[in-house]
PDB file of N, CA and C in Angstrom:
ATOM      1  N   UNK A   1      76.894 101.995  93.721  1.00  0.00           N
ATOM      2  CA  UNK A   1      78.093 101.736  94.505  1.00  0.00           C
ATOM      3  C   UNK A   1      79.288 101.611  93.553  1.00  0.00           C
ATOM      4  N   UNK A   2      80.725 102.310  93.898  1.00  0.00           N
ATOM      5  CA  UNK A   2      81.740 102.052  93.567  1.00  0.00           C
ATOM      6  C   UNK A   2      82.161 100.831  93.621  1.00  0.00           C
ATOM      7  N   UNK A   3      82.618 100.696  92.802  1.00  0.00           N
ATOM      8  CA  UNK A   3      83.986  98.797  92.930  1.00  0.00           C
ATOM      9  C   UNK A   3      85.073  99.168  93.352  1.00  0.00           C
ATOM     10  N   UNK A   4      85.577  98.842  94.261  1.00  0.00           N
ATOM     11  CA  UNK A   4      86.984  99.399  94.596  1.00  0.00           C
ATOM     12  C   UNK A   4      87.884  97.853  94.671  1.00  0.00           C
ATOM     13  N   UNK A   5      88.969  98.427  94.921  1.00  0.00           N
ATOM     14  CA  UNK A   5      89.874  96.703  95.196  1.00  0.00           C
ATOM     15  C   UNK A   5      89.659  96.194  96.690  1.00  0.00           C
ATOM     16  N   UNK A   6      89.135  96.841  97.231  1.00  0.00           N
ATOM     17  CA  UNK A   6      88.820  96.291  98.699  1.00  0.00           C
ATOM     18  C   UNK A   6      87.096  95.144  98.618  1.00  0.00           C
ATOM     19  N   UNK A   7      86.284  95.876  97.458  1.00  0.00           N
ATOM     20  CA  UNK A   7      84.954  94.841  97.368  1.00  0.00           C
ATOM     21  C   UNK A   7      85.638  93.383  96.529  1.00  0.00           C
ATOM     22  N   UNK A   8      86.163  94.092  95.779  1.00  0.00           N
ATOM     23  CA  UNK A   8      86.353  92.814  95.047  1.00  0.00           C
ATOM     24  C   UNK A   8      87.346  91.926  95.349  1.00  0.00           C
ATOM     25  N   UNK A   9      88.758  92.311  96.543  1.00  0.00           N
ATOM     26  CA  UNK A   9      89.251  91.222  97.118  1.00  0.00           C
ATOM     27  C   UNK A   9      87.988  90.756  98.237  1.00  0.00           C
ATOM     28  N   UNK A  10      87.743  91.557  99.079  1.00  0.00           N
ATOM     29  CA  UNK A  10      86.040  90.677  99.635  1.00  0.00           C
ATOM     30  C   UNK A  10      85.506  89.183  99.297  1.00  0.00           C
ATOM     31  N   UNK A  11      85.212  90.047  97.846  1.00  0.00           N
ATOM     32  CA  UNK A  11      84.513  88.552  96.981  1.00  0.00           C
ATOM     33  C   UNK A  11      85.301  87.604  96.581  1.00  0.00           C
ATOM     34  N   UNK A  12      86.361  87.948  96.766  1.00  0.00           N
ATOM     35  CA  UNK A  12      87.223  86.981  96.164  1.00  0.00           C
ATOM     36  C   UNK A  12      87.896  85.907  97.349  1.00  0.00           C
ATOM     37  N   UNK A  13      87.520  86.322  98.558  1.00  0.00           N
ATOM     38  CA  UNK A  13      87.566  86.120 100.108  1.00  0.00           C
ATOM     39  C   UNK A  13      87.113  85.214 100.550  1.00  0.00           C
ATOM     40  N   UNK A  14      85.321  85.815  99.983  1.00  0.00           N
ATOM     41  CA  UNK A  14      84.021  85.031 100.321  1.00  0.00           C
ATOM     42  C   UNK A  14      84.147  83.876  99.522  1.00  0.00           C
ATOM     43  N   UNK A  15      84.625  83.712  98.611  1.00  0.00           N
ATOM     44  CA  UNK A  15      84.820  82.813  97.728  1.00  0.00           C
ATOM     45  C   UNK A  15      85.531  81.575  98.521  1.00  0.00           C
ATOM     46  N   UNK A  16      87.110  81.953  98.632  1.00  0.00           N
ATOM     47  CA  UNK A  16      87.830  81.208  98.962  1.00  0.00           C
ATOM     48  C   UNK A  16      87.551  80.502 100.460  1.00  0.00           C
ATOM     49  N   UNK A  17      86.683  81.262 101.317  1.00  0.00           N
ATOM     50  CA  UNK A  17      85.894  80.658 102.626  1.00  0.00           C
ATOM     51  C   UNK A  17      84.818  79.800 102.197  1.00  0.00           C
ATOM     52  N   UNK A  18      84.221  79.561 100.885  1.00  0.00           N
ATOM     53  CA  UNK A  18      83.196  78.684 100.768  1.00  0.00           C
ATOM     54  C   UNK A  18      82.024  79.696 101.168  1.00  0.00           C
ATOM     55  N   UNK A  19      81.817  80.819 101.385  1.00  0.00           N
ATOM     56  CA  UNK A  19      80.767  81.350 101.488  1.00  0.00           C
ATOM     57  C   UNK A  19      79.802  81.917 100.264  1.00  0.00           C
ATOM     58  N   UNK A  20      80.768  82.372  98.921  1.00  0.00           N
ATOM     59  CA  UNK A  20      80.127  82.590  97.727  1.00  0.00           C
ATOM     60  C   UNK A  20      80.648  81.490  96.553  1.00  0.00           C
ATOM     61  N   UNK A  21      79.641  80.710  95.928  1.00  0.00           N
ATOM     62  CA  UNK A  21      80.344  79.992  94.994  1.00  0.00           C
ATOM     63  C   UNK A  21      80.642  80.340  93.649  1.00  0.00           C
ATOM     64  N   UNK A  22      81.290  79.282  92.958  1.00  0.00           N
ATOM     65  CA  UNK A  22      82.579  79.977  91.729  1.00  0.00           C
ATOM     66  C   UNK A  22      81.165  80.727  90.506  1.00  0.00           C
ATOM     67  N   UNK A  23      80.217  80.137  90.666  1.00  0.00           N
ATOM     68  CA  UNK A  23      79.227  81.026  89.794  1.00  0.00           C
ATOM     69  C   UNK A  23      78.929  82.231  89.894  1.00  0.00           C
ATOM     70  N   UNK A  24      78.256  82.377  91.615  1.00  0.00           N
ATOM     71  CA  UNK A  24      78.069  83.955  91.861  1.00  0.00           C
ATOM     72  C   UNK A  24      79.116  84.711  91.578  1.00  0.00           C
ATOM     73  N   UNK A  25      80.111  84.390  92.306  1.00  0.00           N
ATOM     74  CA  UNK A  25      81.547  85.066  91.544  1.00  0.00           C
ATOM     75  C   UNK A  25      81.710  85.395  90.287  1.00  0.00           C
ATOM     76  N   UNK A  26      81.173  84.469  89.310  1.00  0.00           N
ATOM     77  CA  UNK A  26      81.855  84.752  87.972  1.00  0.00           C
ATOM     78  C   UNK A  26      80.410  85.923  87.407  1.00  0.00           C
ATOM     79  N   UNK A  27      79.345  85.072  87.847  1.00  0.00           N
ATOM     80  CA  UNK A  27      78.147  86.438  87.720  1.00  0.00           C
ATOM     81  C   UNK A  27      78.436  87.765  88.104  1.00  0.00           C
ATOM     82  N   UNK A  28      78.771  87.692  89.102  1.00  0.00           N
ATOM     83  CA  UNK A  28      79.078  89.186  90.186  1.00  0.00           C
ATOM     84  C   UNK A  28      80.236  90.318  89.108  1.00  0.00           C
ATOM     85  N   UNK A  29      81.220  89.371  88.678  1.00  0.00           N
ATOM     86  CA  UNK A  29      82.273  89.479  88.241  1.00  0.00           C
ATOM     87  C   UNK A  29      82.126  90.157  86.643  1.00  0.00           C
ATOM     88  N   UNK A  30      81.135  89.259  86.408  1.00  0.00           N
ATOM     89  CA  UNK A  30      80.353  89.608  84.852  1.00  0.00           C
ATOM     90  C   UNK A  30      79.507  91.273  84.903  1.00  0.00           C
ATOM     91  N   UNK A  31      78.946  90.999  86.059  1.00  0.00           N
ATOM     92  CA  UNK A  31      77.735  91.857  86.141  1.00  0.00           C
ATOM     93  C   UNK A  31      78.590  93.590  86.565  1.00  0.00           C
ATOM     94  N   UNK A  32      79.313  93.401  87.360  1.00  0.00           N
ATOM     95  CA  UNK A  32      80.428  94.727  87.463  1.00  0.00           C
ATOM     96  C   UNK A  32      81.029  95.328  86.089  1.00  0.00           C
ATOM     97  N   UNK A  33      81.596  94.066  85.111  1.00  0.00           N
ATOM     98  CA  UNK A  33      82.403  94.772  84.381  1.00  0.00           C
ATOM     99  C   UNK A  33      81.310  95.562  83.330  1.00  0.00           C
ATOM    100  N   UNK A  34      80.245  94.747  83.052  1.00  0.00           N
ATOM    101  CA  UNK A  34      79.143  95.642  82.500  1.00  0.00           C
ATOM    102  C   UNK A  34      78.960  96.980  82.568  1.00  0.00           C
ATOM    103  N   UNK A  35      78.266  96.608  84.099  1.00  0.00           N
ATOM    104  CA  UNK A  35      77.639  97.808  84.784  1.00  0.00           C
ATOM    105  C   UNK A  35      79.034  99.052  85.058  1.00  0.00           C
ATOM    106  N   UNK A  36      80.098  99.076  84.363  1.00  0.00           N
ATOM    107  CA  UNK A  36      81.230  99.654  84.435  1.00  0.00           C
ATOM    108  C   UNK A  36      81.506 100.924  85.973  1.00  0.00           C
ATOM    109  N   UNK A  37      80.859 100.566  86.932  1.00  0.00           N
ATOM    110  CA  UNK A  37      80.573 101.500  87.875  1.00  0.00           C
ATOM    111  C   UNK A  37      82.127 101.277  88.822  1.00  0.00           C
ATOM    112  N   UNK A  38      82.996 101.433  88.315  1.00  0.00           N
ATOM    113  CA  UNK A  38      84.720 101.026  89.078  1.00  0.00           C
ATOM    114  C   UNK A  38      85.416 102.035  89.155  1.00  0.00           C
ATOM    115  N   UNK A  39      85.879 101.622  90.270  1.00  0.00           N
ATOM    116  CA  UNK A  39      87.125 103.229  90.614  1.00  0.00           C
ATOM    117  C   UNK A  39      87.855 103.595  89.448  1.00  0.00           C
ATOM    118  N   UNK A  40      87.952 104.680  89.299  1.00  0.00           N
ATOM    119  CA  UNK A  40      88.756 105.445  87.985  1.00  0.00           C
ATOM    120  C   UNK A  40      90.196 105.062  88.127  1.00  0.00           C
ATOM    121  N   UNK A  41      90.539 105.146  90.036  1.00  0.00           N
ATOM    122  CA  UNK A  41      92.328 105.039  89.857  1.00  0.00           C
ATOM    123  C   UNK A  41      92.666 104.571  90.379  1.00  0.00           C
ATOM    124  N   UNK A  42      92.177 102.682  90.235  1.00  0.00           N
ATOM    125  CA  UNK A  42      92.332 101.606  90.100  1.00  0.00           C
ATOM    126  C   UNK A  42      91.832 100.966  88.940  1.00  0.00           C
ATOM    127  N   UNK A  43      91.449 101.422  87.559  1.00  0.00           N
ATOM    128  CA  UNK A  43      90.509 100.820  86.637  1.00  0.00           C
ATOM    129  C   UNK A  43      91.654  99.672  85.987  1.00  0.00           C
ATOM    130  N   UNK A  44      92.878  99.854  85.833  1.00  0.00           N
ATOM    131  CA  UNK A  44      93.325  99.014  85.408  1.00  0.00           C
ATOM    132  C   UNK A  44      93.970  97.903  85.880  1.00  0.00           C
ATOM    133  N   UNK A  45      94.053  97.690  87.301  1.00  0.00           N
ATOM    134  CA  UNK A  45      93.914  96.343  88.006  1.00  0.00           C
ATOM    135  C   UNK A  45      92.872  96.302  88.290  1.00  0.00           C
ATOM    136  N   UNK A  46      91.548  96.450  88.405  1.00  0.00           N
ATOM    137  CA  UNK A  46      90.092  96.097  88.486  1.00  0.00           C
ATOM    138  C   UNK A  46      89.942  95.402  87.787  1.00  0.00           C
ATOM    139  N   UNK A  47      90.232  95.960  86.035  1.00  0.00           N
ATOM    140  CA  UNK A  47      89.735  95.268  84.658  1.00  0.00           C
ATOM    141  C   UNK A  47      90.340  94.218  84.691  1.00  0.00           C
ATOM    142  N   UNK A  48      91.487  93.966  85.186  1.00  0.00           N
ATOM    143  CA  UNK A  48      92.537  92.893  84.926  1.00  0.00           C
ATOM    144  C   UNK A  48      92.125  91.224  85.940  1.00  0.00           C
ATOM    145  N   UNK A  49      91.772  92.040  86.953  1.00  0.00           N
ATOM    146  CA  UNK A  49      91.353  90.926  88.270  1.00  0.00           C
ATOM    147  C   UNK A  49      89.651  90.419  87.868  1.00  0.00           C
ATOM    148  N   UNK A  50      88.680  91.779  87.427  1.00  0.00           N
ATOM    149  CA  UNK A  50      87.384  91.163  86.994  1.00  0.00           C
ATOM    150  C   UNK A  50      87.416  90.248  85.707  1.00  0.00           C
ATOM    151  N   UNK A  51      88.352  90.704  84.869  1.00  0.00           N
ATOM    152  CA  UNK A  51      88.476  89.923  83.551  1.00  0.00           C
ATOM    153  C   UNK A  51      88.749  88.429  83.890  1.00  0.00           C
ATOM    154  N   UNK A  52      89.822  87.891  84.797  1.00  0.00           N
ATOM    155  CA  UNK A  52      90.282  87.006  85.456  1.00  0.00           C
ATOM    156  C   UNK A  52      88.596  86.199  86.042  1.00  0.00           C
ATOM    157  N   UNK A  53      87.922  86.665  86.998  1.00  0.00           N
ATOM    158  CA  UNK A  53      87.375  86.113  87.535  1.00  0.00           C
ATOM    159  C   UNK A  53      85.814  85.959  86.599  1.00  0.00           C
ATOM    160  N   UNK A  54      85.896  86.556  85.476  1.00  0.00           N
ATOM    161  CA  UNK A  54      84.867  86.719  84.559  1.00  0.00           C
ATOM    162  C   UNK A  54      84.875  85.388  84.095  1.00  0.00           C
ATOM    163  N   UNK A  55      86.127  85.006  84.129  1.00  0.00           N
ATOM    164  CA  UNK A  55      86.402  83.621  82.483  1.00  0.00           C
ATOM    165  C   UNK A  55      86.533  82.629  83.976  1.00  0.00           C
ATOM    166  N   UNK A  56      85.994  82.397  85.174  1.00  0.00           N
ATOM    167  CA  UNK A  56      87.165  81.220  85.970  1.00  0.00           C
ATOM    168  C   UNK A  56      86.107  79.904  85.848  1.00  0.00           C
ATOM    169  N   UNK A  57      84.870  80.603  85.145  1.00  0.00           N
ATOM    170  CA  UNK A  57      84.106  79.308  85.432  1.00  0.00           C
ATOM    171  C   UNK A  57      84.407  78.219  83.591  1.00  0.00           C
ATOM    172  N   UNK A  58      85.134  79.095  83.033  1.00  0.00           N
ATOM    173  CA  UNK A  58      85.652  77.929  81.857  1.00  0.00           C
ATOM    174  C   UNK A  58      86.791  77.157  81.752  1.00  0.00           C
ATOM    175  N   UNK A  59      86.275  76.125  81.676  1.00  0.00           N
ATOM    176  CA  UNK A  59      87.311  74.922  81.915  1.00  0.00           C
ATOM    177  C   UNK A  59      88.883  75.313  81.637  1.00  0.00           C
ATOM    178  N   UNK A  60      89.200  75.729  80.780  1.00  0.00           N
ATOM    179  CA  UNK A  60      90.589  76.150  80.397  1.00  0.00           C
ATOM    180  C   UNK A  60      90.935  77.598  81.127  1.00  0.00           C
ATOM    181  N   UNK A  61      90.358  78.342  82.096  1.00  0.00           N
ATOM    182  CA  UNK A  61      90.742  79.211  82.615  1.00  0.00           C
ATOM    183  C   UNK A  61      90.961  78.859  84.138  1.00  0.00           C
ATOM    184  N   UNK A  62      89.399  78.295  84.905  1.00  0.00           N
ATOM    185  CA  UNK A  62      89.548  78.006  85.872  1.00  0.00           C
ATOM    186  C   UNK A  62      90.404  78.844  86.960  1.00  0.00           C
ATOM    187  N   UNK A  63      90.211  78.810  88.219  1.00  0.00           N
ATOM    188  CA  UNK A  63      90.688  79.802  89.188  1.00  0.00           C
ATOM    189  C   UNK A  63      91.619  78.771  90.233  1.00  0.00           C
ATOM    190  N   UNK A  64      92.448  79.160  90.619  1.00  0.00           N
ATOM    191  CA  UNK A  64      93.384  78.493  91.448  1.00  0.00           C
ATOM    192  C   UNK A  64      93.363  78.828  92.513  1.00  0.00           C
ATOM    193  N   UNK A  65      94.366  78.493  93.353  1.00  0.00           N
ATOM    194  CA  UNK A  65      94.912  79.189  94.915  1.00  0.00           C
ATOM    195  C   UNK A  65      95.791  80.551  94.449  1.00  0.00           C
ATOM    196  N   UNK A  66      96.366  79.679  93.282  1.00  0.00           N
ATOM    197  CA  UNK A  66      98.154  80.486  93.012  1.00  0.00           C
ATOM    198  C   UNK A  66      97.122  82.042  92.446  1.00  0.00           C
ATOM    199  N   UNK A  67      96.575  81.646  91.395  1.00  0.00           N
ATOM    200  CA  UNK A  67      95.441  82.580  90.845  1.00  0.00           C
ATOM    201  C   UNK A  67      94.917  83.732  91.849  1.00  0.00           C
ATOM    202  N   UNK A  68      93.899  83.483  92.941  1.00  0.00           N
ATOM    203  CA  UNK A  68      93.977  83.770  93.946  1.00  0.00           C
ATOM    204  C   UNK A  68      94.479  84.831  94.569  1.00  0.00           C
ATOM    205  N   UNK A  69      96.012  84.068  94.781  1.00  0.00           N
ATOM    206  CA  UNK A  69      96.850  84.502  95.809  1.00  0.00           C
ATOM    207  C   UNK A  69      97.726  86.039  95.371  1.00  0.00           C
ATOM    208  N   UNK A  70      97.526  85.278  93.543  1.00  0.00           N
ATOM    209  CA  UNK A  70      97.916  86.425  92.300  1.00  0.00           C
ATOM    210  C   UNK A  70      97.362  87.757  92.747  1.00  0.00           C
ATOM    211  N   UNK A  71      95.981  87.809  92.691  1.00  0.00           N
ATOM    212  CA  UNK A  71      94.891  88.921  92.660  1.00  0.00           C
ATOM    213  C   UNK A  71      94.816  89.825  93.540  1.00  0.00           C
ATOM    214  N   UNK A  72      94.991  88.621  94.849  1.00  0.00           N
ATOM    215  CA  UNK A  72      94.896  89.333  96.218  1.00  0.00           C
ATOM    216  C   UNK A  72      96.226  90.262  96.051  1.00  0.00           C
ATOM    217  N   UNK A  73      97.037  89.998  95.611  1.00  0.00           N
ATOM    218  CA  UNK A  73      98.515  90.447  95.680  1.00  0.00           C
ATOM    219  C   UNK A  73      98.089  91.779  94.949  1.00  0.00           C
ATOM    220  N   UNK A  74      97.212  91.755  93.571  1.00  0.00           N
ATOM    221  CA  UNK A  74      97.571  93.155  92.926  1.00  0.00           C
ATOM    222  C   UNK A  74      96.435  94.340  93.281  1.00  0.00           C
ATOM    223  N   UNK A  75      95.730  93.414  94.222  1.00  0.00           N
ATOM    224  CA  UNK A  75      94.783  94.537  95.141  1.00  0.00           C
ATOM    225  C   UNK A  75      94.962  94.827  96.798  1.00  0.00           C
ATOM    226  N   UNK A  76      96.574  94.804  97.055  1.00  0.00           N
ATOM    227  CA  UNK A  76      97.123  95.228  97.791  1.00  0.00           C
ATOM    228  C   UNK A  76      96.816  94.184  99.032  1.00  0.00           C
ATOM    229  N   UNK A  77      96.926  93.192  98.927  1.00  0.00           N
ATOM    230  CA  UNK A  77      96.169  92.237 100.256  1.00  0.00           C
ATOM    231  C   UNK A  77      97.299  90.512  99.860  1.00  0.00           C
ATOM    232  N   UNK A  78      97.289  89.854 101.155  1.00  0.00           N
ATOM    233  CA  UNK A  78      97.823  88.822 101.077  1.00  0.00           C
ATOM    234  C   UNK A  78      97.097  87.825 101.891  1.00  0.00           C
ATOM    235  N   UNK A  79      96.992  87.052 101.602  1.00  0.00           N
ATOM    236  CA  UNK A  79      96.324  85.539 102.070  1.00  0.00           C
ATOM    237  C   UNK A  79      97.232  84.767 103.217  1.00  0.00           C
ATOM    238  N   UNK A  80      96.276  84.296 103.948  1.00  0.00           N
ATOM    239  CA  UNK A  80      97.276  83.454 104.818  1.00  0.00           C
ATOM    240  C   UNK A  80      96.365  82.274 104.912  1.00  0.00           C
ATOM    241  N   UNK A  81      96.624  81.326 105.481  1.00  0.00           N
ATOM    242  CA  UNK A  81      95.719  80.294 105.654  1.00  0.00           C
ATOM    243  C   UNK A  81      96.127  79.364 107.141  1.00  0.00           C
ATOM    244  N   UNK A  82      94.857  79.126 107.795  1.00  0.00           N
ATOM    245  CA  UNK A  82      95.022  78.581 108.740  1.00  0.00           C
ATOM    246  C   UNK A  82      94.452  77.691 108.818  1.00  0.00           C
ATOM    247  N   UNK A  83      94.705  76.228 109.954  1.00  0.00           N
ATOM    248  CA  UNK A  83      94.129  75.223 110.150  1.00  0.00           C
ATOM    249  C   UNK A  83      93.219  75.057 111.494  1.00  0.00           C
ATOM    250  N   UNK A  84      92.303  74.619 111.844  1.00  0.00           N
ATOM    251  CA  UNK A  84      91.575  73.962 112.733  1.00  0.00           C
ATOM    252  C   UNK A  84      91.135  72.737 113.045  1.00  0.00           C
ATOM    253  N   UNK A  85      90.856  72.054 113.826  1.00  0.00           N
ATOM    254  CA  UNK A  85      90.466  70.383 114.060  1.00  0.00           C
ATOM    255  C   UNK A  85      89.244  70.351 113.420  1.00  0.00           C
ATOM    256  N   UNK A  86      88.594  69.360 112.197  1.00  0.00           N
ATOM    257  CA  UNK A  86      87.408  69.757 112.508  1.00  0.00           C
ATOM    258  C   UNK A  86      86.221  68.952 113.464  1.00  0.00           C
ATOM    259  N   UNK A  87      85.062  69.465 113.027  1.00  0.00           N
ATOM    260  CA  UNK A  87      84.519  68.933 114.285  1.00  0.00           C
ATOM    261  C   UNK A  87      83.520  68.372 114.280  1.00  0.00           C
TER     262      UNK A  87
END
């Protein structure tokens, strides 16, 4: 499978819903840039956003909202956030 900026804002999605945590992410994240299998013409915001999410599990890098909100931005996507009661 290709990496495109649509899988990897995904994961970066699943993340921010609490559905994948900051490890699998940084594994997932690790394990792509390896396996170098990424769109050709997007490779250089791919490298830039996987590199990012490669390092988020070290203390001095760590991943944010703003971070985030960064990424989503340079893989063509924007975040919104909504509230619910909970329950």
């Amino acid at each position: 499978m290709v990496v495109t900026k649509r899988i990897v804002a995904q994961q970066i999605f699943a993340y921010l819903n609490r559905k994948l945590p900051l490890e699998k992410l940084v594994d997932w994240s690790e394990t792509v840039t390896m396996e170098g299998n990424i769109a050709e013409k997007d490779m250089d915001v791919l490298m830039t956003v996987l590199g990012k999410l490669g390092l988020a599990d070290v203390r001095n890098f760590g991943l944010t909202w703003e971070d985030c909100q960064a990424m989503m931005n340079q893989l063509g996507y924007s975040l919104q956030v909504e509230m619910e009661a909970a329950a």
